[in-house]
Structure formats: structure tokens, C-alpha cells
PDB file of N, CA and C in Angstrom:
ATOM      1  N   UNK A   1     118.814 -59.577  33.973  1.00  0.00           N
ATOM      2  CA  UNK A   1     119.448 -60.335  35.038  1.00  0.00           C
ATOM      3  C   UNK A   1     120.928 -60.590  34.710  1.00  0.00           C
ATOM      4  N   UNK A   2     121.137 -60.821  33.531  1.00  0.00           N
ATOM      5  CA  UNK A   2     122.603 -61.201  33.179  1.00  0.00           C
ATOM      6  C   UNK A   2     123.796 -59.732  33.349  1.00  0.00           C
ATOM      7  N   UNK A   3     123.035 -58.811  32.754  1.00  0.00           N
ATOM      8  CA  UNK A   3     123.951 -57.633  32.928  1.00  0.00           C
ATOM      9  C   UNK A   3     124.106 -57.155  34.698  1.00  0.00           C
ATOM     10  N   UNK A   4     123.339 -57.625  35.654  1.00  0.00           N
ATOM     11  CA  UNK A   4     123.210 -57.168  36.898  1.00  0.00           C
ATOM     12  C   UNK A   4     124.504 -58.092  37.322  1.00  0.00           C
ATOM     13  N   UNK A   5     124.055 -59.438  36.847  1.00  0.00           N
ATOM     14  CA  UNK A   5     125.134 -60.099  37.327  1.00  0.00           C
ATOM     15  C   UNK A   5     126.495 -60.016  37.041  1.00  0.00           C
ATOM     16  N   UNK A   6     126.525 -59.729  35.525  1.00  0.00           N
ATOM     17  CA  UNK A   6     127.716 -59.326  35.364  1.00  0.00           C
ATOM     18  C   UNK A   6     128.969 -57.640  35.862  1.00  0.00           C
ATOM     19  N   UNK A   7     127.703 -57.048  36.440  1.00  0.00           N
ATOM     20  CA  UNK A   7     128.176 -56.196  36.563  1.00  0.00           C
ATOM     21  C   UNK A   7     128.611 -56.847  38.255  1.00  0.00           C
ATOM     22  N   UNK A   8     128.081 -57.228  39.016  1.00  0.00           N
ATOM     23  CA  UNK A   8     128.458 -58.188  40.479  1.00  0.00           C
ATOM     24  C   UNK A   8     129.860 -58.594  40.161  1.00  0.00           C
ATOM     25  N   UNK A   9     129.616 -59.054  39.406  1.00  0.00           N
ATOM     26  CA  UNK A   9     131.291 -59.800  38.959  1.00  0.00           C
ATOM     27  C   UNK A   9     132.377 -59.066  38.998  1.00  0.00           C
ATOM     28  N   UNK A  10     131.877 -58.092  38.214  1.00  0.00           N
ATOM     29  CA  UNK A  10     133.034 -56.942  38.069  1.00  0.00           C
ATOM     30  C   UNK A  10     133.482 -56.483  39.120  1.00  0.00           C
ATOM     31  N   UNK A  11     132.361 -55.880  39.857  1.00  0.00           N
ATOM     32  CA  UNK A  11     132.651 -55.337  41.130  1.00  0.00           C
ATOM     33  C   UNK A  11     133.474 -56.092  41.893  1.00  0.00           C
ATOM     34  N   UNK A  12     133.343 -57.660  42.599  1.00  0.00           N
ATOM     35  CA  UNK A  12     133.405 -58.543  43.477  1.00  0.00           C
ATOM     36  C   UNK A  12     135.219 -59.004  43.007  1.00  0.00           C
ATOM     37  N   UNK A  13     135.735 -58.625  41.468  1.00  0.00           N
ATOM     38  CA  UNK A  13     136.630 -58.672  40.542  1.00  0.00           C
ATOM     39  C   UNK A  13     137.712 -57.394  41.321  1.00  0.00           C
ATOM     40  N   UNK A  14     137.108 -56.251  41.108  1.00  0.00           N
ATOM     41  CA  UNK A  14     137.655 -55.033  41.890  1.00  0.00           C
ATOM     42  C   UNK A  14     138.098 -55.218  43.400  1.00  0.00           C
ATOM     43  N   UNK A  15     137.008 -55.487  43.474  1.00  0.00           N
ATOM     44  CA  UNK A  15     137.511 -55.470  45.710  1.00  0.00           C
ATOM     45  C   UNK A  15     138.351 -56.702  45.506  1.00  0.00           C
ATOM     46  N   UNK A  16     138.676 -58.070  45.133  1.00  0.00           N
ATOM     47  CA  UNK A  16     139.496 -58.723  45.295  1.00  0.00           C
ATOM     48  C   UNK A  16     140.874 -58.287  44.494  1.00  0.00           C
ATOM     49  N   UNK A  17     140.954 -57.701  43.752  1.00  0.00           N
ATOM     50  CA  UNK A  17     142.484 -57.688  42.684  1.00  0.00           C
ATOM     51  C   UNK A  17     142.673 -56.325  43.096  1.00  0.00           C
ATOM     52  N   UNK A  18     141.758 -55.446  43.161  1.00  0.00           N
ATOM     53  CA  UNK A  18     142.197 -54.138  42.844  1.00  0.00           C
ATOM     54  C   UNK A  18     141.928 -53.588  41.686  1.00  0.00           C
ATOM     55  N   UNK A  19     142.717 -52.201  41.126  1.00  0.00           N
ATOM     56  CA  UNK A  19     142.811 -51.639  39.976  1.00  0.00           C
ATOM     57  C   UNK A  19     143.700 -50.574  39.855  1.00  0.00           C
ATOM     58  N   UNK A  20     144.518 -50.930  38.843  1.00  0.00           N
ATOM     59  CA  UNK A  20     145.979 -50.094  38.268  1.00  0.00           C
ATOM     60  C   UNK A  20     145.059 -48.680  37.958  1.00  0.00           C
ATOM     61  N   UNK A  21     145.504 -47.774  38.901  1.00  0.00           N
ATOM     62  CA  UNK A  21     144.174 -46.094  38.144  1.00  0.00           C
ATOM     63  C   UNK A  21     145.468 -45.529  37.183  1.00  0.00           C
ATOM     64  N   UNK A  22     146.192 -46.133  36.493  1.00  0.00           N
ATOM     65  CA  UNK A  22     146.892 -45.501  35.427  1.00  0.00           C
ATOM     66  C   UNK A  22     146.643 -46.357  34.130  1.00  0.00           C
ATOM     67  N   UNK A  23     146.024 -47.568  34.214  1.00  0.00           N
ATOM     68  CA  UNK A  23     145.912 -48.548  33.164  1.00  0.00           C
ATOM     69  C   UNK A  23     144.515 -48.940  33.053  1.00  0.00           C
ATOM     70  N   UNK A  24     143.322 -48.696  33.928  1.00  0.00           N
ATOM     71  CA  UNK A  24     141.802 -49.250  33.767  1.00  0.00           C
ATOM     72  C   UNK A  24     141.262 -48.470  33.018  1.00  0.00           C
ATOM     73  N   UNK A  25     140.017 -48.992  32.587  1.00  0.00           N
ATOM     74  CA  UNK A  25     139.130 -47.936  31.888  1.00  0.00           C
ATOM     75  C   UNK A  25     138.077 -47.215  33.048  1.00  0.00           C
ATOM     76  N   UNK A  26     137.328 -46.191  31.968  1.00  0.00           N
ATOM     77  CA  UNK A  26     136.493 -45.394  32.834  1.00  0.00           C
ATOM     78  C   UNK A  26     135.386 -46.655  33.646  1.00  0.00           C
ATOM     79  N   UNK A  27     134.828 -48.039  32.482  1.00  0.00           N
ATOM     80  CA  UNK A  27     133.929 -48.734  33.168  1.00  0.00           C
ATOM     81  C   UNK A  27     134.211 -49.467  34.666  1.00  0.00           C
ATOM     82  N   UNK A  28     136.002 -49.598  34.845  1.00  0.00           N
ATOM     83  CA  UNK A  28     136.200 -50.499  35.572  1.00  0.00           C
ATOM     84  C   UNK A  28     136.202 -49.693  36.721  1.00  0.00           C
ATOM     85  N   UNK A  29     136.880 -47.923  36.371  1.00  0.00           N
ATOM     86  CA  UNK A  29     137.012 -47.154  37.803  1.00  0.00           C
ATOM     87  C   UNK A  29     135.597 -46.752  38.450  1.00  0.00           C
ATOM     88  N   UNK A  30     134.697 -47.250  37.854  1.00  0.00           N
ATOM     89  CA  UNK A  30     133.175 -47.077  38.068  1.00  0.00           C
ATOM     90  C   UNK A  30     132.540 -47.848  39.006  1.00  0.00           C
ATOM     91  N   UNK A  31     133.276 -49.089  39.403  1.00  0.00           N
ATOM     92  CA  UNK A  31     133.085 -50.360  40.033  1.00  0.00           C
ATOM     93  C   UNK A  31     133.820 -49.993  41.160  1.00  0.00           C
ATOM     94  N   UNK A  32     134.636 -49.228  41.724  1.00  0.00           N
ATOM     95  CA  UNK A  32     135.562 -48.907  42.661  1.00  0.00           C
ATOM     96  C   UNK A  32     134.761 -47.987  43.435  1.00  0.00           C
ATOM     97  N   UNK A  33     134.355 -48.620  44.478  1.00  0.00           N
ATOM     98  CA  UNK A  33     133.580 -47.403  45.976  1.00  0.00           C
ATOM     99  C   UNK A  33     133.383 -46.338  46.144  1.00  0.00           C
ATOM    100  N   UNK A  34     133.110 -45.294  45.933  1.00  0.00           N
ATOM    101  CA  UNK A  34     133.000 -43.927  45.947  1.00  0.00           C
ATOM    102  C   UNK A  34     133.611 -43.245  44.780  1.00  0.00           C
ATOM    103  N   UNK A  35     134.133 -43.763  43.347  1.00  0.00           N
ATOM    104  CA  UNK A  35     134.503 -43.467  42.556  1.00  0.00           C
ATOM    105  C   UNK A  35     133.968 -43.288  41.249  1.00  0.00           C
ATOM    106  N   UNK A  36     131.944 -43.419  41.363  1.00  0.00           N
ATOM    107  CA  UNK A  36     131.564 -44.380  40.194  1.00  0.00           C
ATOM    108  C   UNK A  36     131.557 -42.659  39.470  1.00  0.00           C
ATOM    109  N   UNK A  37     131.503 -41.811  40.145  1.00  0.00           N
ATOM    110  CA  UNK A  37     131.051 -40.372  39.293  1.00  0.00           C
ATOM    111  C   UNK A  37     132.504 -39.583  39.048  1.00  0.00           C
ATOM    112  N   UNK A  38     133.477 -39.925  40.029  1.00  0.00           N
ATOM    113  CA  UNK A  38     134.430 -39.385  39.612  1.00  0.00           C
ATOM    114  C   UNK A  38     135.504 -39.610  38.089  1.00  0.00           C
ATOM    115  N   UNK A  39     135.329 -41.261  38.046  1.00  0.00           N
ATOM    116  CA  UNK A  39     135.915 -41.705  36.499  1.00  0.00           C
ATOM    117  C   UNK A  39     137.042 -40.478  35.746  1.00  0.00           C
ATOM    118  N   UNK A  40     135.767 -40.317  35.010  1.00  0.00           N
ATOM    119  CA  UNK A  40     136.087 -38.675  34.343  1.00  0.00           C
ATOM    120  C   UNK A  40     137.489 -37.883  34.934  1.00  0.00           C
ATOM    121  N   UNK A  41     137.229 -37.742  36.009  1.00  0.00           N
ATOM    122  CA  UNK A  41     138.626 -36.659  36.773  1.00  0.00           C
ATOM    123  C   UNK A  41     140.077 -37.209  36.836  1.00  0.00           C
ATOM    124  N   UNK A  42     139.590 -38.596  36.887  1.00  0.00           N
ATOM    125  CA  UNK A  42     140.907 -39.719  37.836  1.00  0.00           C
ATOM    126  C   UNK A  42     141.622 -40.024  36.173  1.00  0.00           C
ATOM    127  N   UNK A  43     140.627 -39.891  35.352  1.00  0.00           N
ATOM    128  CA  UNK A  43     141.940 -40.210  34.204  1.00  0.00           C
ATOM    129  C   UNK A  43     142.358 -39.276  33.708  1.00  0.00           C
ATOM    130  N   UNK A  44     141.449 -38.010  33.845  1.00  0.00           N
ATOM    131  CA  UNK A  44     142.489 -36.822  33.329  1.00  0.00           C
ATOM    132  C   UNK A  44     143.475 -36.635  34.198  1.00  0.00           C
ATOM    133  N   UNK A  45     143.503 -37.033  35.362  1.00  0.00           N
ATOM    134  CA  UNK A  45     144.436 -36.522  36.319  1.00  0.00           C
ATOM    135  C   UNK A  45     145.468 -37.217  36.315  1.00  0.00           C
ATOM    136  N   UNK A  46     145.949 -38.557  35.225  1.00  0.00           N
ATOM    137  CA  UNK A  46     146.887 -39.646  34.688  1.00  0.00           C
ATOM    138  C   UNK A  46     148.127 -38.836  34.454  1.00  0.00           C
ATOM    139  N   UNK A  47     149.306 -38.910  34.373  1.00  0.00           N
ATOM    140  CA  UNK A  47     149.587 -40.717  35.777  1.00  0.00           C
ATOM    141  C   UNK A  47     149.764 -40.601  36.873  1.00  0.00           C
ATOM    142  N   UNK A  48     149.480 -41.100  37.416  1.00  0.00           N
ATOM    143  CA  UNK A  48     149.128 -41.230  39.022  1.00  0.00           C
ATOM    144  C   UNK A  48     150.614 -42.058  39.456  1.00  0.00           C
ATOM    145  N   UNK A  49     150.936 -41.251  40.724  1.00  0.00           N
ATOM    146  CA  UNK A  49     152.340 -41.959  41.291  1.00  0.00           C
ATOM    147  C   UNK A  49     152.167 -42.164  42.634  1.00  0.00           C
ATOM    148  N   UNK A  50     150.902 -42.062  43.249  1.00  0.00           N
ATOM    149  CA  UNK A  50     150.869 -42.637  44.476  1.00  0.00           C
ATOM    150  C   UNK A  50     149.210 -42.005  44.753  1.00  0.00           C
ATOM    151  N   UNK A  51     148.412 -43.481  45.412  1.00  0.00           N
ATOM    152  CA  UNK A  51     147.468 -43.068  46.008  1.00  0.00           C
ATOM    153  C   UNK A  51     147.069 -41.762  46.658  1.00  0.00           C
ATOM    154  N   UNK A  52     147.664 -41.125  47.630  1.00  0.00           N
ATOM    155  CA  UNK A  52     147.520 -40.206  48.311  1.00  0.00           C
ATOM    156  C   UNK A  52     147.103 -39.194  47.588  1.00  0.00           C
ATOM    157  N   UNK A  53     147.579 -38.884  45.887  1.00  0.00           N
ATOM    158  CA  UNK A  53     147.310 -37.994  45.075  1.00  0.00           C
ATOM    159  C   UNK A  53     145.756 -37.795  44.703  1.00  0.00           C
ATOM    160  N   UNK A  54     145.135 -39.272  45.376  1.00  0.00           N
ATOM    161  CA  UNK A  54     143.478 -38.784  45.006  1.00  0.00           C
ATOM    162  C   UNK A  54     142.806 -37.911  45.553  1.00  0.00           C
ATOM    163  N   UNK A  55     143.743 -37.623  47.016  1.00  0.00           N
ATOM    164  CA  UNK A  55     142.924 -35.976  47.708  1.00  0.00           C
ATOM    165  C   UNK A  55     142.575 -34.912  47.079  1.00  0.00           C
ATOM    166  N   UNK A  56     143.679 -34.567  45.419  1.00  0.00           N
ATOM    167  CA  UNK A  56     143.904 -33.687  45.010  1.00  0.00           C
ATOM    168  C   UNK A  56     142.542 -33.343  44.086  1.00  0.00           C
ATOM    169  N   UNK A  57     141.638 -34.574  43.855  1.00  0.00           N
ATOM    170  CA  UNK A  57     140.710 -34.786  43.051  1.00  0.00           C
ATOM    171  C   UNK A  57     139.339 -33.664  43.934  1.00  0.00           C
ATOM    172  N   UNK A  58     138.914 -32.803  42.776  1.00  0.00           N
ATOM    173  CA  UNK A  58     137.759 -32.031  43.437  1.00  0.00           C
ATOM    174  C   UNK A  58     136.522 -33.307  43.727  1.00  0.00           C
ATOM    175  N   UNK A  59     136.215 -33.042  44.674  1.00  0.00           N
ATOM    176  CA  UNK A  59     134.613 -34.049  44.992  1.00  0.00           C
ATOM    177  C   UNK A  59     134.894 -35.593  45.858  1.00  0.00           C
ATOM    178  N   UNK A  60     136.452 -35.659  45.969  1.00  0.00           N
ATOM    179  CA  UNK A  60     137.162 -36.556  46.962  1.00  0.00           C
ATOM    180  C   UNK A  60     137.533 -36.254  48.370  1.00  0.00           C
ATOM    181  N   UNK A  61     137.016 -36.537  48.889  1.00  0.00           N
ATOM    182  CA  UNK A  61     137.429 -36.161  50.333  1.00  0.00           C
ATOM    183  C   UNK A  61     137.980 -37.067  51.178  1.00  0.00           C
ATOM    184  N   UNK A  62     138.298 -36.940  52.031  1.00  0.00           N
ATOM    185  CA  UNK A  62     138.784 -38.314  53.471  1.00  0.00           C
ATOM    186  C   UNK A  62     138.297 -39.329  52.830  1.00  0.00           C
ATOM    187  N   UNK A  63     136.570 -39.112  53.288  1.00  0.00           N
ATOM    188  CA  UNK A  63     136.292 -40.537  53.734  1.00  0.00           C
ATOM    189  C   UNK A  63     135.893 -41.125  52.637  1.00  0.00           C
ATOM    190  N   UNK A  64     135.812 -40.375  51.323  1.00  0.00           N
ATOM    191  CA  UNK A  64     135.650 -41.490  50.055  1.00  0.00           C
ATOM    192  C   UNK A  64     137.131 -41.785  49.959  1.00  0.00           C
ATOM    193  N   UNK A  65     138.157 -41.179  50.403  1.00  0.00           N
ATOM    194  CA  UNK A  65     139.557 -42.331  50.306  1.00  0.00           C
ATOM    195  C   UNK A  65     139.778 -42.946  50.780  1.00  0.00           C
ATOM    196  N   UNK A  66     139.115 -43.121  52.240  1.00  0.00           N
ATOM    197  CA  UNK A  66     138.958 -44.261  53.181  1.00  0.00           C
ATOM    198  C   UNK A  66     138.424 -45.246  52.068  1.00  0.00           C
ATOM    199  N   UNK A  67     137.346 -45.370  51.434  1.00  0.00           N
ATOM    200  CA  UNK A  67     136.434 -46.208  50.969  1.00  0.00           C
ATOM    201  C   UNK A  67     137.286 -46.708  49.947  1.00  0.00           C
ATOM    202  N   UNK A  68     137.628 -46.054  49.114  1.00  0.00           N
ATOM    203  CA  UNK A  68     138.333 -46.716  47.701  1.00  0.00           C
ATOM    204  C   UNK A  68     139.768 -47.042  47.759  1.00  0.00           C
ATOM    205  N   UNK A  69     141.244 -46.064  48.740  1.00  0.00           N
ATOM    206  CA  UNK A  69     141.946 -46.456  48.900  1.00  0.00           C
ATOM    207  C   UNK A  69     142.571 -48.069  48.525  1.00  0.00           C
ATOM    208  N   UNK A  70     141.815 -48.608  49.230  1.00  0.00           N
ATOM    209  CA  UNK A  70     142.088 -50.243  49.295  1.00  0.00           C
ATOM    210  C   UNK A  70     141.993 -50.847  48.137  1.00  0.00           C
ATOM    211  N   UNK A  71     141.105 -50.353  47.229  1.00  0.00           N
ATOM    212  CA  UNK A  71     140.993 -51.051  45.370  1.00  0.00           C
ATOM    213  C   UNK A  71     141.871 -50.267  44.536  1.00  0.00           C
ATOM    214  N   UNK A  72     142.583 -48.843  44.985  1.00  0.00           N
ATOM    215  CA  UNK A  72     143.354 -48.676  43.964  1.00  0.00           C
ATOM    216  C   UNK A  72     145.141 -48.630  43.998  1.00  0.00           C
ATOM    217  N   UNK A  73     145.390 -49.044  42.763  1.00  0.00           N
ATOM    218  CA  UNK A  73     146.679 -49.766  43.106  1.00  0.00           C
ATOM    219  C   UNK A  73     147.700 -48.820  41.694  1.00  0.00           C
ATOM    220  N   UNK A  74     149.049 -48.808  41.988  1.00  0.00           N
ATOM    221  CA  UNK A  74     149.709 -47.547  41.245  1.00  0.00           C
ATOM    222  C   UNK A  74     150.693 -48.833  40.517  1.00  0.00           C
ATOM    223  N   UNK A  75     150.877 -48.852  39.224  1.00  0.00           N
ATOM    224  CA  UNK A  75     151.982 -50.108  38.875  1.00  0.00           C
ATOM    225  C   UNK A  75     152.963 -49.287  39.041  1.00  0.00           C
ATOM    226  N   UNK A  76     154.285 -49.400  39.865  1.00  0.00           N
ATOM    227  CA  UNK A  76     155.106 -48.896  39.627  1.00  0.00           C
ATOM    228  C   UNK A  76     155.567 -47.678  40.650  1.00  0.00           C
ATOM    229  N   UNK A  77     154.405 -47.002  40.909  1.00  0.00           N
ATOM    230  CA  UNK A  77     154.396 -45.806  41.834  1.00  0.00           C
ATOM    231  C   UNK A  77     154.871 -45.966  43.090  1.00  0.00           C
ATOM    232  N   UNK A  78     155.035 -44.926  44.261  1.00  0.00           N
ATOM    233  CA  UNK A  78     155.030 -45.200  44.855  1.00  0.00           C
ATOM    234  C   UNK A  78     154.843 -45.302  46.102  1.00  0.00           C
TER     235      UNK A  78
END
């Protein structure tokens, strides 16, 4: 029960703040909407200078950028 919850947290942590995809870890980009299998790709594909670049990701399409768009955030990018 505690790890379920804590993992709620995390998530509920994500959709409110967001997440820097040049500075999180693989656990946190896991918590981000349509992203939990991609992880792996999004950090080899570092550094990231603007959202839009997640199209470029094989197994990303539209509407999982519809979905995650909104939690991921570029420090700096633009």
C-alpha cells in the first residue's frame, strides 16, 4: 500500500510541477502520460531544446504528445 501510494504522489507531483526532460531521471519520466516505456529513448535523445523535438522519438506520435506535452518542461530551451 505504501509504495502504491507513493508512487500516486509522484505522479499527482508530475502533472502539477511538470518535469525538466533534460534534468529527471528515468523513474520520474515514467510518471509522465504516455511516456512510462519510452524513458530509455528521451534520455538518449538529451538535450532537448524544445518540446516539439519529442515527435522525433520512434513510438511517439501526435496523440501521446497531446498527452504528455503539458508535463514536460525544457530549462532554458526554447
Amino acid at each position: 500500500e505504501l509504495e502504491q501510494r507513493l508512487h500516486l504522489v509522484g505522479v499527482s507531483a508530475v502533472a502539477t510541477v511538470g518535469v525538466d526532460l533534460n534534468a529527471c531521471s528515468l523513474e520520474i519520466l515514467e510518471k509522465i502520460p504516455g511516456l512510462a516505456k519510452l524513458g530509455p529513448k528521451l534520455i538518449k535523445a538529451r538535450p532537448w531544446k524544445q518540446r516539439a523535438d519529442l515527435l522525433k522519438i520512434p513510438g511517439l506520435g501526435p496523440d501521446t504528445f497531446q498527452n504528455c506535452a503539458a508535463f514536460c518542461r525544457i530549462h532554458e530551451g526554447m
